[in-house]
N, C-alpha and C. Protein backbone atom coordinates (compact mmCIF):
# COMPACT_ATOMS: atom_id res chain seq x y z
N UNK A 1 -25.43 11.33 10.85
CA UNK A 1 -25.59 11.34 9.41
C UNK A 1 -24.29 10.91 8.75
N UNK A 2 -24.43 9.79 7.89
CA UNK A 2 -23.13 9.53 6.99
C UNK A 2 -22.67 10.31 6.35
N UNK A 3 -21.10 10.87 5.69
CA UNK A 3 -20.84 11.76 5.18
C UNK A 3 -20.18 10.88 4.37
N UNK A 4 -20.75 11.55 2.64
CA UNK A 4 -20.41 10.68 1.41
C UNK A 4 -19.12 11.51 0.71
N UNK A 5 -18.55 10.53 -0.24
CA UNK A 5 -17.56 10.95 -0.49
C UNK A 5 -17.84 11.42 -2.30
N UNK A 6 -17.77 12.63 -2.33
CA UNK A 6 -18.04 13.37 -3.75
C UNK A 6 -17.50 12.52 -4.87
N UNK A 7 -17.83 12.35 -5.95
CA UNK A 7 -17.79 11.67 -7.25
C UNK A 7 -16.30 11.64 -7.68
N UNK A 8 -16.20 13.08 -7.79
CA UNK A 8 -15.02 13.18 -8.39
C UNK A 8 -13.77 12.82 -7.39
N UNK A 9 -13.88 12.91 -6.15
CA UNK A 9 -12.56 12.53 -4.81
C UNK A 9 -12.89 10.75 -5.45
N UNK A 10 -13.95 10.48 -5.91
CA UNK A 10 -13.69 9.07 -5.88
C UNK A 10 -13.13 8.18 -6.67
N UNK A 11 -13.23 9.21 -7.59
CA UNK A 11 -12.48 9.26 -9.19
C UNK A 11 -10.89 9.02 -8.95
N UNK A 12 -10.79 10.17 -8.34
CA UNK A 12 -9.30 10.53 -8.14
C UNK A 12 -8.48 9.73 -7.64
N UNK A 13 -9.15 8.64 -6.20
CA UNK A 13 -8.63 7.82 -5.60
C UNK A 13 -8.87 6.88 -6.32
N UNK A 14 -9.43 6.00 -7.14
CA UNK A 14 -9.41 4.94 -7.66
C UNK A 14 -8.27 5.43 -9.18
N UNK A 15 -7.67 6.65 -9.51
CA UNK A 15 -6.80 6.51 -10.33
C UNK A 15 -5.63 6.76 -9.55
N UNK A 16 -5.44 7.38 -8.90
CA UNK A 16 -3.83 7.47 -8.21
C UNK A 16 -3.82 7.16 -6.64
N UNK A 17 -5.13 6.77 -6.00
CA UNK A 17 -4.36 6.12 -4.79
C UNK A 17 -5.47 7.34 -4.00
N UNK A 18 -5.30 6.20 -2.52
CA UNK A 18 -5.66 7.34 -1.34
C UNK A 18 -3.99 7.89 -0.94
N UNK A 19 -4.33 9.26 -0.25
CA UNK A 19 -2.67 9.75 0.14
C UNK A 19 -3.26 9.20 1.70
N UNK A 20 -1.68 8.99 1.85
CA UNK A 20 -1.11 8.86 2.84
C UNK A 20 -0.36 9.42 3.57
N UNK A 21 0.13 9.58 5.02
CA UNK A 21 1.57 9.94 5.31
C UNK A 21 2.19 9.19 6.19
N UNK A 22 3.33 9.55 6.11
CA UNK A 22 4.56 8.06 7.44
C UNK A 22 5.56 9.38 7.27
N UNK A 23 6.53 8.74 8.35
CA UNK A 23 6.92 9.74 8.80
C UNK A 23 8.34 8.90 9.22
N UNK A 24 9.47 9.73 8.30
CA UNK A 24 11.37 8.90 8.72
C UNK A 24 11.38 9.31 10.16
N UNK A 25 12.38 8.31 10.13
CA UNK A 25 13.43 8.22 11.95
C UNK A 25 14.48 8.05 11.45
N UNK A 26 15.60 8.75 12.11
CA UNK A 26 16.46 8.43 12.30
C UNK A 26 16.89 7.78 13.61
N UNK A 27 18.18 6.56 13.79
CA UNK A 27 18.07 5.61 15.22
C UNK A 27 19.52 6.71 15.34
N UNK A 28 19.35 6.92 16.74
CA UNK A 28 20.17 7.89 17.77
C UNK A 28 21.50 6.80 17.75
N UNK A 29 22.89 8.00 17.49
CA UNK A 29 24.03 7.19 17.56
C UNK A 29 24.18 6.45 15.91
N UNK A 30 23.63 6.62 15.07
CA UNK A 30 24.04 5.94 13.55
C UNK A 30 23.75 6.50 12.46
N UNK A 31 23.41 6.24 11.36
CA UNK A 31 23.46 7.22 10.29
C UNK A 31 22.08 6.18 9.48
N UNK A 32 21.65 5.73 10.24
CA UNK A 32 20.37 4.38 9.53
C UNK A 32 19.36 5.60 9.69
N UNK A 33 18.75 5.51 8.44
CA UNK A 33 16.94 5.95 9.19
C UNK A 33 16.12 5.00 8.72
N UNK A 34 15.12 5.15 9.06
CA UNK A 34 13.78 4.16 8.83
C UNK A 34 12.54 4.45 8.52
N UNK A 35 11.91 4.11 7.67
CA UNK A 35 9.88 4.40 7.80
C UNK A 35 9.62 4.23 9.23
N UNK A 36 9.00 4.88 9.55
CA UNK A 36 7.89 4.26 11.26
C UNK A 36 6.82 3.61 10.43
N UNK A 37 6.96 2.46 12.10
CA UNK A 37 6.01 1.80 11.44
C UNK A 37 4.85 1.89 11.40
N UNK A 38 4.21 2.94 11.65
CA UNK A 38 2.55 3.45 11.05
C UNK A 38 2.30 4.15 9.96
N UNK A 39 1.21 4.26 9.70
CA UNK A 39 0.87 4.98 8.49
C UNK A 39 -0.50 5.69 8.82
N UNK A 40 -0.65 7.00 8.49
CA UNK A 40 -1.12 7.93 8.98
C UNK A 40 -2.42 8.38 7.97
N UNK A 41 -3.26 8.12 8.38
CA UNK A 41 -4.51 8.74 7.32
C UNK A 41 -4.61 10.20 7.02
N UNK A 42 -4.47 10.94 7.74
CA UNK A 42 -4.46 12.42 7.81
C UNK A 42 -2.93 13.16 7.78
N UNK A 43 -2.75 14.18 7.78
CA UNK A 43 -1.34 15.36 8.39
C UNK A 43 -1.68 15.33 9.29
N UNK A 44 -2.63 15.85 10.08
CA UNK A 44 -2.65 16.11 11.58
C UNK A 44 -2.20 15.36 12.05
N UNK A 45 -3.06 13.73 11.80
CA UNK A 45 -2.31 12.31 12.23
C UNK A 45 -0.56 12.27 12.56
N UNK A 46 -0.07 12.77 11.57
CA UNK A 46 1.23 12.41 11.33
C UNK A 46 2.18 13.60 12.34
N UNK A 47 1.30 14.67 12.23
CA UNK A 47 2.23 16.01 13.16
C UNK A 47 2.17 15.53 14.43
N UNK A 48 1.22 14.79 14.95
CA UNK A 48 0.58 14.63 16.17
C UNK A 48 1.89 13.44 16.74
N UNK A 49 2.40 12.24 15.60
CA UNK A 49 3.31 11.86 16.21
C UNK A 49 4.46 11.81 16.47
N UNK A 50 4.36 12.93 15.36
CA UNK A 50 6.45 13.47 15.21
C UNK A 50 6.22 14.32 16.59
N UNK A 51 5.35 14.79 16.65
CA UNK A 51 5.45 15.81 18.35
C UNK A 51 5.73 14.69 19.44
N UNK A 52 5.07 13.53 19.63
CA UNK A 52 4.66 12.25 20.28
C UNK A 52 7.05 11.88 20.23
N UNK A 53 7.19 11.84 18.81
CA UNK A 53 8.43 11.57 19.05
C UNK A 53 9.86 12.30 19.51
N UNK A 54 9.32 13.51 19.09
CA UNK A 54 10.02 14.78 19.36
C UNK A 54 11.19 14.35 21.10
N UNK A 55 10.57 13.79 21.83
CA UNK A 55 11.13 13.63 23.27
C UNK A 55 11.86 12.21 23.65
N UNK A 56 11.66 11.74 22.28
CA UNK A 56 12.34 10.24 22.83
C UNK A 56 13.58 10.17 21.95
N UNK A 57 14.62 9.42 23.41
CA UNK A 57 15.82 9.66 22.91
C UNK A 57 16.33 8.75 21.91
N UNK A 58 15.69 7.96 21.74
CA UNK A 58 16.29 6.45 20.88
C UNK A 58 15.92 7.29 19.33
N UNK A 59 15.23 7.83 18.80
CA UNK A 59 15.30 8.42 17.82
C UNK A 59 15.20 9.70 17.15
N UNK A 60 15.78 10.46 16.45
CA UNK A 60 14.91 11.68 16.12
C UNK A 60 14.43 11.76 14.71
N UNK A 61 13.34 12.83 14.80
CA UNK A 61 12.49 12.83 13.81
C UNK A 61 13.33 13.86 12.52
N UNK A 62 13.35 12.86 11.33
CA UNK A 62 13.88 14.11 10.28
C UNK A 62 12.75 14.35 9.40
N UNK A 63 11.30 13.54 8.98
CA UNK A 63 10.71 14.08 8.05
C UNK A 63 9.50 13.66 7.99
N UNK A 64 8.12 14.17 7.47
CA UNK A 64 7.31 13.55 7.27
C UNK A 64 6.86 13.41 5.50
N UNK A 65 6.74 12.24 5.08
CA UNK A 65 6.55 12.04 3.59
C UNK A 65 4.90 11.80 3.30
N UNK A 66 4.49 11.98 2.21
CA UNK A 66 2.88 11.48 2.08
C UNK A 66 3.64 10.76 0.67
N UNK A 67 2.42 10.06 0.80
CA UNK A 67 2.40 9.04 -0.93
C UNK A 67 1.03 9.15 -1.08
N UNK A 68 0.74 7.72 -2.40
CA UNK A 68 -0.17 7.51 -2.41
C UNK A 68 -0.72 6.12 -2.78
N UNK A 69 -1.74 5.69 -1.97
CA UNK A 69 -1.83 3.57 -2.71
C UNK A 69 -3.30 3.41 -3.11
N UNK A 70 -3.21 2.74 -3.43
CA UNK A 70 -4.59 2.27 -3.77
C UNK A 70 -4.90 1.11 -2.66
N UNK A 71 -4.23 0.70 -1.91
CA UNK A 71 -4.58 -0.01 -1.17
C UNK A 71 -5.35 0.65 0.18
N UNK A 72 -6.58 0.32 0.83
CA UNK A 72 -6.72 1.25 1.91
C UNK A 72 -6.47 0.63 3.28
N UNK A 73 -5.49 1.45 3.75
CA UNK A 73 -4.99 1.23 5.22
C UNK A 73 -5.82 1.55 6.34
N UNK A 74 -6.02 1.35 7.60
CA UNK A 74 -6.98 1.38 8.42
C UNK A 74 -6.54 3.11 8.91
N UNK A 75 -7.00 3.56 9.76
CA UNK A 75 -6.32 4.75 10.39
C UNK A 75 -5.66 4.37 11.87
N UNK A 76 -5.08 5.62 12.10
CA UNK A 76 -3.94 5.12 13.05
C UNK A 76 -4.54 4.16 14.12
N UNK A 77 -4.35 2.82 13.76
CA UNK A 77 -4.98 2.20 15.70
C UNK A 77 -3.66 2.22 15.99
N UNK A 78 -2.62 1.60 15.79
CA UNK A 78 -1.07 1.91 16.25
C UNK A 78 -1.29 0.14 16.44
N UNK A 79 -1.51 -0.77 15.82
CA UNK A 79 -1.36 -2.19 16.31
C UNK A 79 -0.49 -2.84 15.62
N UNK A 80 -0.01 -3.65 16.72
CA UNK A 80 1.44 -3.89 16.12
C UNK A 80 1.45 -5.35 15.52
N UNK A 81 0.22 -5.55 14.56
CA UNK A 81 0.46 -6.86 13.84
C UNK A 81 1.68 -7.50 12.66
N UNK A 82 2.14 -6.39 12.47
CA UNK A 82 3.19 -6.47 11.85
C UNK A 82 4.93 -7.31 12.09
N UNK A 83 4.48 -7.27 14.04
CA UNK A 83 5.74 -7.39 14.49
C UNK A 83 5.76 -9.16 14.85
């Protein structure tokens, strides 16, 4: 069964945006941080990869941010068309 999206959530997103979240890095050894380069449809999404980064040494994790766009982003496939 499709699950519809209530009137008013639809309202809301066509005036300020779907939220989002991404999540800073800092690069190990410098004082640079960075957006990662995904963008996360959910929190869970986003906890799921600061844990995912938590163990790697090339960066550590300082934060996770949400926004919001009106543009809609796919959910996490992790593809790296960007690069």
């Amino acid at each position: 069964m499709k699950q519809t999206t209530p009137l008013y959530q639809k309202i809301v997103d066509w005036l300020f945006g779907h939220r989002y979240h991404a999540v800073i890095l800092n690069a190990a050894g410098t004082d640079r941080c960075e957006l990662s380069s995904f963008i996360f449809r959910t929190r869970k999404e986003a906890l799921e990869y600061m844990r995912e980064m938590q163990g790697n040494r090339s960066y550590t994790v300082m934060q996770r941010i949400s926004f919001r766009s009106r543009r809609k982003y796919k959910s996490s496939e992790r593809d790296y068309r960007f690069q």
